[in-house]
N, C-alpha and C. Protein backbone atom coordinates (compact mmCIF):
# COMPACT_ATOMS: atom_id res chain seq x y z
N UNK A 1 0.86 -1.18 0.00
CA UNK A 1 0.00 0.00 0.00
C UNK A 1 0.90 1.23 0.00
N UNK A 2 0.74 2.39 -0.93
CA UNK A 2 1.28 3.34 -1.04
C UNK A 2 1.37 4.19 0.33
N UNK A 3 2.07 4.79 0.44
CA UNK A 3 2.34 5.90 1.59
C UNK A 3 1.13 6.95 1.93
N UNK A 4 0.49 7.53 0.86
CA UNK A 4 -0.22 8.27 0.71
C UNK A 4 -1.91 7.77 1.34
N UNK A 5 -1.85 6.26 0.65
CA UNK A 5 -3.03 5.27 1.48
C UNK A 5 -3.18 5.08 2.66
N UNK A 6 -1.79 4.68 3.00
CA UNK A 6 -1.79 4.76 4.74
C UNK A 6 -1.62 5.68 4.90
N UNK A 7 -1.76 6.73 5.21
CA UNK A 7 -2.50 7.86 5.86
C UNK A 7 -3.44 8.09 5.76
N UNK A 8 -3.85 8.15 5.01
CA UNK A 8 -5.52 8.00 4.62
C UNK A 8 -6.04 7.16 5.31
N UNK A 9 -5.79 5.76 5.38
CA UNK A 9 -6.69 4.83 5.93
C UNK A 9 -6.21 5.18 7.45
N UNK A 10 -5.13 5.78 7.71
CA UNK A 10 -4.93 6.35 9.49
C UNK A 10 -5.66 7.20 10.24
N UNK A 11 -6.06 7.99 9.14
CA UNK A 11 -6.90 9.01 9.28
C UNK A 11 -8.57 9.32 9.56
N UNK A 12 -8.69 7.85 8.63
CA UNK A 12 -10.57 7.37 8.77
C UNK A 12 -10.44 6.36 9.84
N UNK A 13 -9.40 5.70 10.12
CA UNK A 13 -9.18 4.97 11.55
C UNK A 13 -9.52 6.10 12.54
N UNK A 14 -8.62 6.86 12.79
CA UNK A 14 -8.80 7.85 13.47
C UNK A 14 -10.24 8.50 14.01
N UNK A 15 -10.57 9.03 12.78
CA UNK A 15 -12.10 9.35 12.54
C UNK A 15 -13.25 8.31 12.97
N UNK A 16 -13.11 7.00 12.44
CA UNK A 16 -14.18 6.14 12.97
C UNK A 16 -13.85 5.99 14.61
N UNK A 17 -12.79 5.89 15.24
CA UNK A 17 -12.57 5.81 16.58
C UNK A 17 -13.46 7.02 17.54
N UNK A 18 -12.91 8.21 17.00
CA UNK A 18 -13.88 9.54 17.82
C UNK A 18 -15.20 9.19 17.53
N UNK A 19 -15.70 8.93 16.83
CA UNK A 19 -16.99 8.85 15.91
C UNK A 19 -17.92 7.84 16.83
N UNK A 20 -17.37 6.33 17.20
CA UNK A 20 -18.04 4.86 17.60
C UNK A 20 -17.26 4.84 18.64
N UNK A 21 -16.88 5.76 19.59
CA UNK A 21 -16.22 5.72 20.80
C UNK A 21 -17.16 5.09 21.60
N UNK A 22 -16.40 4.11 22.71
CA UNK A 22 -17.31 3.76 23.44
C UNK A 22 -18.52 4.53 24.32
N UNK A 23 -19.42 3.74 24.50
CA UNK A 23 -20.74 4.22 25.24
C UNK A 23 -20.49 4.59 26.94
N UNK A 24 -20.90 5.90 27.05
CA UNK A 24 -20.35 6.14 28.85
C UNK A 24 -21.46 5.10 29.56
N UNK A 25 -21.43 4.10 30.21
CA UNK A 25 -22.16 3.61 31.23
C UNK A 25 -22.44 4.18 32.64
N UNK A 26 -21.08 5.54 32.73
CA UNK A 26 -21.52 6.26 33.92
C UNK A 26 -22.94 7.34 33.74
N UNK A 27 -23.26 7.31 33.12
CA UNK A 27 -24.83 8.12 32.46
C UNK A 27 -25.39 7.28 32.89
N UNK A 28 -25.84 5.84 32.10
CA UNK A 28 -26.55 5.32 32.42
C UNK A 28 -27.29 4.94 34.00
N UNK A 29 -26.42 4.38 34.54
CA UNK A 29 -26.18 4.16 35.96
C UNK A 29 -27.16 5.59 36.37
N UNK A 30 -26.48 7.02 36.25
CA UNK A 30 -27.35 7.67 37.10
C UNK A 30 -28.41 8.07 36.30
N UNK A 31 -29.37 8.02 35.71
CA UNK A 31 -30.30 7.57 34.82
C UNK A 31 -31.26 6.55 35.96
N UNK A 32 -30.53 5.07 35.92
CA UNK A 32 -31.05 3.91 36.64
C UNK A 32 -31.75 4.45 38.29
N UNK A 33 -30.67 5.64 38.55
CA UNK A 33 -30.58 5.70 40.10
C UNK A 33 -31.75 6.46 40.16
N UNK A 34 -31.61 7.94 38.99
CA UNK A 34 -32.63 8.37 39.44
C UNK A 34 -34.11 8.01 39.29
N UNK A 35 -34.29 6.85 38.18
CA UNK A 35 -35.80 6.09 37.77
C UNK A 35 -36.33 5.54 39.09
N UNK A 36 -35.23 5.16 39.67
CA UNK A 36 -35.54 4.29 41.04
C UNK A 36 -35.76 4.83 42.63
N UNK A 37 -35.32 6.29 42.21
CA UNK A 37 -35.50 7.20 43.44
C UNK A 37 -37.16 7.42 43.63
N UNK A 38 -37.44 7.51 44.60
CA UNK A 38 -38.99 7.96 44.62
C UNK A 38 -39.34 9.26 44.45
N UNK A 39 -40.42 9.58 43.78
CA UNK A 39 -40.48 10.98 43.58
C UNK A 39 -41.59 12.14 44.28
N UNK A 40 -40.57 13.17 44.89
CA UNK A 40 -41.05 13.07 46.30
C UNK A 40 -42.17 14.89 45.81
N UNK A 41 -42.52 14.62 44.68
CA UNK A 41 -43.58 15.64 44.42
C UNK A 41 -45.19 15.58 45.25
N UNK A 42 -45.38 16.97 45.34
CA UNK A 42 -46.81 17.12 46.52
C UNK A 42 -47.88 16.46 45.52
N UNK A 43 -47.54 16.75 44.50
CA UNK A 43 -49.25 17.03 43.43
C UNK A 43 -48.51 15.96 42.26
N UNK A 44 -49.16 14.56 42.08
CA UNK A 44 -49.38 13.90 41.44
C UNK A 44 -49.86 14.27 39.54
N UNK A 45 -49.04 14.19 39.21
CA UNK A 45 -50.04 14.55 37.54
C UNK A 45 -50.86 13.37 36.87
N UNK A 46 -51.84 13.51 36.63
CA UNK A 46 -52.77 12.53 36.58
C UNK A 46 -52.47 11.85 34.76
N UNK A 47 -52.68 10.67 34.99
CA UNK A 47 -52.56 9.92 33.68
C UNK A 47 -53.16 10.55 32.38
N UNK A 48 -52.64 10.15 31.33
CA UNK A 48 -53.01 10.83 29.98
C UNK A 48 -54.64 9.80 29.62
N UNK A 49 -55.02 9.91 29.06
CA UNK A 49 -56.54 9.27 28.34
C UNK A 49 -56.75 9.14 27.12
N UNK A 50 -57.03 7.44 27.10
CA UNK A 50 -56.88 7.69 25.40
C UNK A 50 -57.95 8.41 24.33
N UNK A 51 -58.75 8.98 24.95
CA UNK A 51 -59.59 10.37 24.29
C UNK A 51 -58.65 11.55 24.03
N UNK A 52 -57.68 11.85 25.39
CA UNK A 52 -56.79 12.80 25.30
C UNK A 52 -56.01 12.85 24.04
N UNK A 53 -55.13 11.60 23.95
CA UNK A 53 -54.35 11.23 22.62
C UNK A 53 -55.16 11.35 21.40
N UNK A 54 -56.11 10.57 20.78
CA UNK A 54 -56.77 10.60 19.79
C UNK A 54 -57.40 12.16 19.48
N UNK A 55 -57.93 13.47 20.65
CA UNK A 55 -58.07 14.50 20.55
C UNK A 55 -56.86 15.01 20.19
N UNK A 56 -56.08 14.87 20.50
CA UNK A 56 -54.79 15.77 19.88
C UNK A 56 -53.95 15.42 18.85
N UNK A 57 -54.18 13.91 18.69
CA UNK A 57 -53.87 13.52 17.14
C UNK A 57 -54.46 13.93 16.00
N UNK A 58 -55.77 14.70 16.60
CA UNK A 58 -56.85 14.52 15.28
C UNK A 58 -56.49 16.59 14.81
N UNK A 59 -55.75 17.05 16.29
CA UNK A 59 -55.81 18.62 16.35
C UNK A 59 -54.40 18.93 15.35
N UNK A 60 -53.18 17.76 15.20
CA UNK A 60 -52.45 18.23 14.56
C UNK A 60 -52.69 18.54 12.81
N UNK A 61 -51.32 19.08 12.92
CA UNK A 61 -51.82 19.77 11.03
C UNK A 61 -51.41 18.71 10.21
N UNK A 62 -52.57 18.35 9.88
CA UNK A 62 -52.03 17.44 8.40
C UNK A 62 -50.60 17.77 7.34
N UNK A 63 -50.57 18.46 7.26
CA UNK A 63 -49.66 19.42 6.25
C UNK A 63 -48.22 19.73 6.65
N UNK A 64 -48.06 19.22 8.13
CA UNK A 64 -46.84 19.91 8.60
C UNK A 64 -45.93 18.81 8.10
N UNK A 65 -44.46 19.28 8.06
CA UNK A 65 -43.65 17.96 7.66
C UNK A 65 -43.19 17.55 8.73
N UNK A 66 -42.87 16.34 8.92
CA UNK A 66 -42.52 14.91 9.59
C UNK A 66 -41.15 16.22 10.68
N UNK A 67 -40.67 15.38 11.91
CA UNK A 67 -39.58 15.93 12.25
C UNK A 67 -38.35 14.61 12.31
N UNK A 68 -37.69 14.84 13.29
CA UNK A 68 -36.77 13.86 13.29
C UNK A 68 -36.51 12.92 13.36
N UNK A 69 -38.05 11.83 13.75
CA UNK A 69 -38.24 10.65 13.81
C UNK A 69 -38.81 10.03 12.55
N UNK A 70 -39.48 11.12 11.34
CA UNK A 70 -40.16 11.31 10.62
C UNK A 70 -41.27 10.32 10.44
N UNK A 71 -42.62 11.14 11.80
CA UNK A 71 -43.70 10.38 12.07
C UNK A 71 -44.39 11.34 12.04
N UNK A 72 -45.45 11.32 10.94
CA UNK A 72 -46.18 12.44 9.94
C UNK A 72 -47.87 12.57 10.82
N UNK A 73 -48.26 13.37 11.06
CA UNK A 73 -49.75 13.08 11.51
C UNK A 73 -50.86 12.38 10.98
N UNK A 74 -50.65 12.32 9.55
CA UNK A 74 -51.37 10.87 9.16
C UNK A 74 -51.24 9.92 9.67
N UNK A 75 -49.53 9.31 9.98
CA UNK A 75 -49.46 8.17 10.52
C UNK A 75 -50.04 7.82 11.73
N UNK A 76 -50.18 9.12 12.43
CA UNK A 76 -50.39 8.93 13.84
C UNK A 76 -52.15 8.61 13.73
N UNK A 77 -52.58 9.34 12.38
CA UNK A 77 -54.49 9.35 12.76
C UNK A 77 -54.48 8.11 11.90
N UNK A 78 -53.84 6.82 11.76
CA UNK A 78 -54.04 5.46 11.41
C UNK A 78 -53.21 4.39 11.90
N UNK A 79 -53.21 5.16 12.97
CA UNK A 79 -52.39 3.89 13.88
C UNK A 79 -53.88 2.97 14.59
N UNK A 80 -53.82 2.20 14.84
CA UNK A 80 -54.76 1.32 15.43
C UNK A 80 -54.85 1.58 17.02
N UNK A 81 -55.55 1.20 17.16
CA UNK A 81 -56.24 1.07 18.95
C UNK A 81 -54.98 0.89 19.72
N UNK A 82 -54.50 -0.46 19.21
CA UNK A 82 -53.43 -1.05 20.24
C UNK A 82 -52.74 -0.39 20.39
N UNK A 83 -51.88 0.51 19.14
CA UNK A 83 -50.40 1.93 19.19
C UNK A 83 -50.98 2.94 19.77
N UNK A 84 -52.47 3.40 20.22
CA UNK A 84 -52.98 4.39 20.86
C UNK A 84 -52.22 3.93 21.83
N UNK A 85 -53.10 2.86 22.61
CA UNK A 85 -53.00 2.48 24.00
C UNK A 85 -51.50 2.48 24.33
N UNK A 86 -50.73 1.77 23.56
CA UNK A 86 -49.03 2.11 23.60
C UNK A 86 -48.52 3.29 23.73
N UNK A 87 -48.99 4.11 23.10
CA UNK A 87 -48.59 5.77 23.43
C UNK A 87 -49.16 6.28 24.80
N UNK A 88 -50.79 6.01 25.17
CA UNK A 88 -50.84 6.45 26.34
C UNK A 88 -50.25 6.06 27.30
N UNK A 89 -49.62 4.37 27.43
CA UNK A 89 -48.95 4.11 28.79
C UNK A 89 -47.32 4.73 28.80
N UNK A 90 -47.17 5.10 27.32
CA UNK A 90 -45.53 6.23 27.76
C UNK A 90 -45.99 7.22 27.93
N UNK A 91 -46.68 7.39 27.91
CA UNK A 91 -47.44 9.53 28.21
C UNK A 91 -47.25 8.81 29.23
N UNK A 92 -48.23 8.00 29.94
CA UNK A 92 -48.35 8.08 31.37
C UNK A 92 -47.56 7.65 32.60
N UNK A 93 -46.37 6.57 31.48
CA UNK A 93 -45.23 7.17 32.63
C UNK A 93 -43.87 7.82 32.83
N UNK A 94 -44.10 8.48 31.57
CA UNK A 94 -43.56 9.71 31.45
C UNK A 94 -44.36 11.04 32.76
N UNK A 95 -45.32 10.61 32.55
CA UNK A 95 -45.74 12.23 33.76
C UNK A 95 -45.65 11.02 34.87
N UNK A 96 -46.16 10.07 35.19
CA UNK A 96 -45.76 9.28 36.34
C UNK A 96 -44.51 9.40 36.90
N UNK A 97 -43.70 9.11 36.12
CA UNK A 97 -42.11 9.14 36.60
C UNK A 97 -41.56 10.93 36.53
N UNK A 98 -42.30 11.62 35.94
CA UNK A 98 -41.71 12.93 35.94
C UNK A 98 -40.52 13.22 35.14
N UNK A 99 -40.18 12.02 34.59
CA UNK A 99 -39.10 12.26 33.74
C UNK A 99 -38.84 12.41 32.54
């Protein structure tokens, strides 16, 4: 391999290393700690409803474009019963957990 190659290929070595660096597990961990802490709020926020969801699926704009997950409001007003109900139990413990 020419001289000029290896550097090159030293270089995207290089690059893929910063790039696919390992994953911090010290995040995670306090992540874990705090899911597991109790949460010591006065006022409870009450669960989402799947009227709630389907009302506000039906309020978004058809027309808007997709964002970063690219999940369009059509998709959302033909998802079935069951992906409702799936969305309300992460709404709800999302405000459950506060997090």
């Amino acid at each position: 391999m020419g001289k000029k190659l290896q550097q090159e290929a030293e270089l995207f070595a290089e690059y893929l290393y910063e790039v696919f660096s390992a994953h911090n597990n010290d995040q995670e961990e306090e992540v874990e700690q705090d899911l597991a802490t109790p949460i010591q709020s006065q006022e409870r926020l009450k669960a989402v409803t799947l009227k709630e969801i389907k009302d506000q699926i039906k309020i978004l704009n058809q027309k808007k474009t997709p964002a970063f997950y690219l999940i369009t409001p059509t998709m959302l007003n033909e998802l079935p019963k069951e992906g409702l109900v799936h969305l309300m139990y992460i709404f709800s413990a999302i405000l459950r957990l506060e997090y």
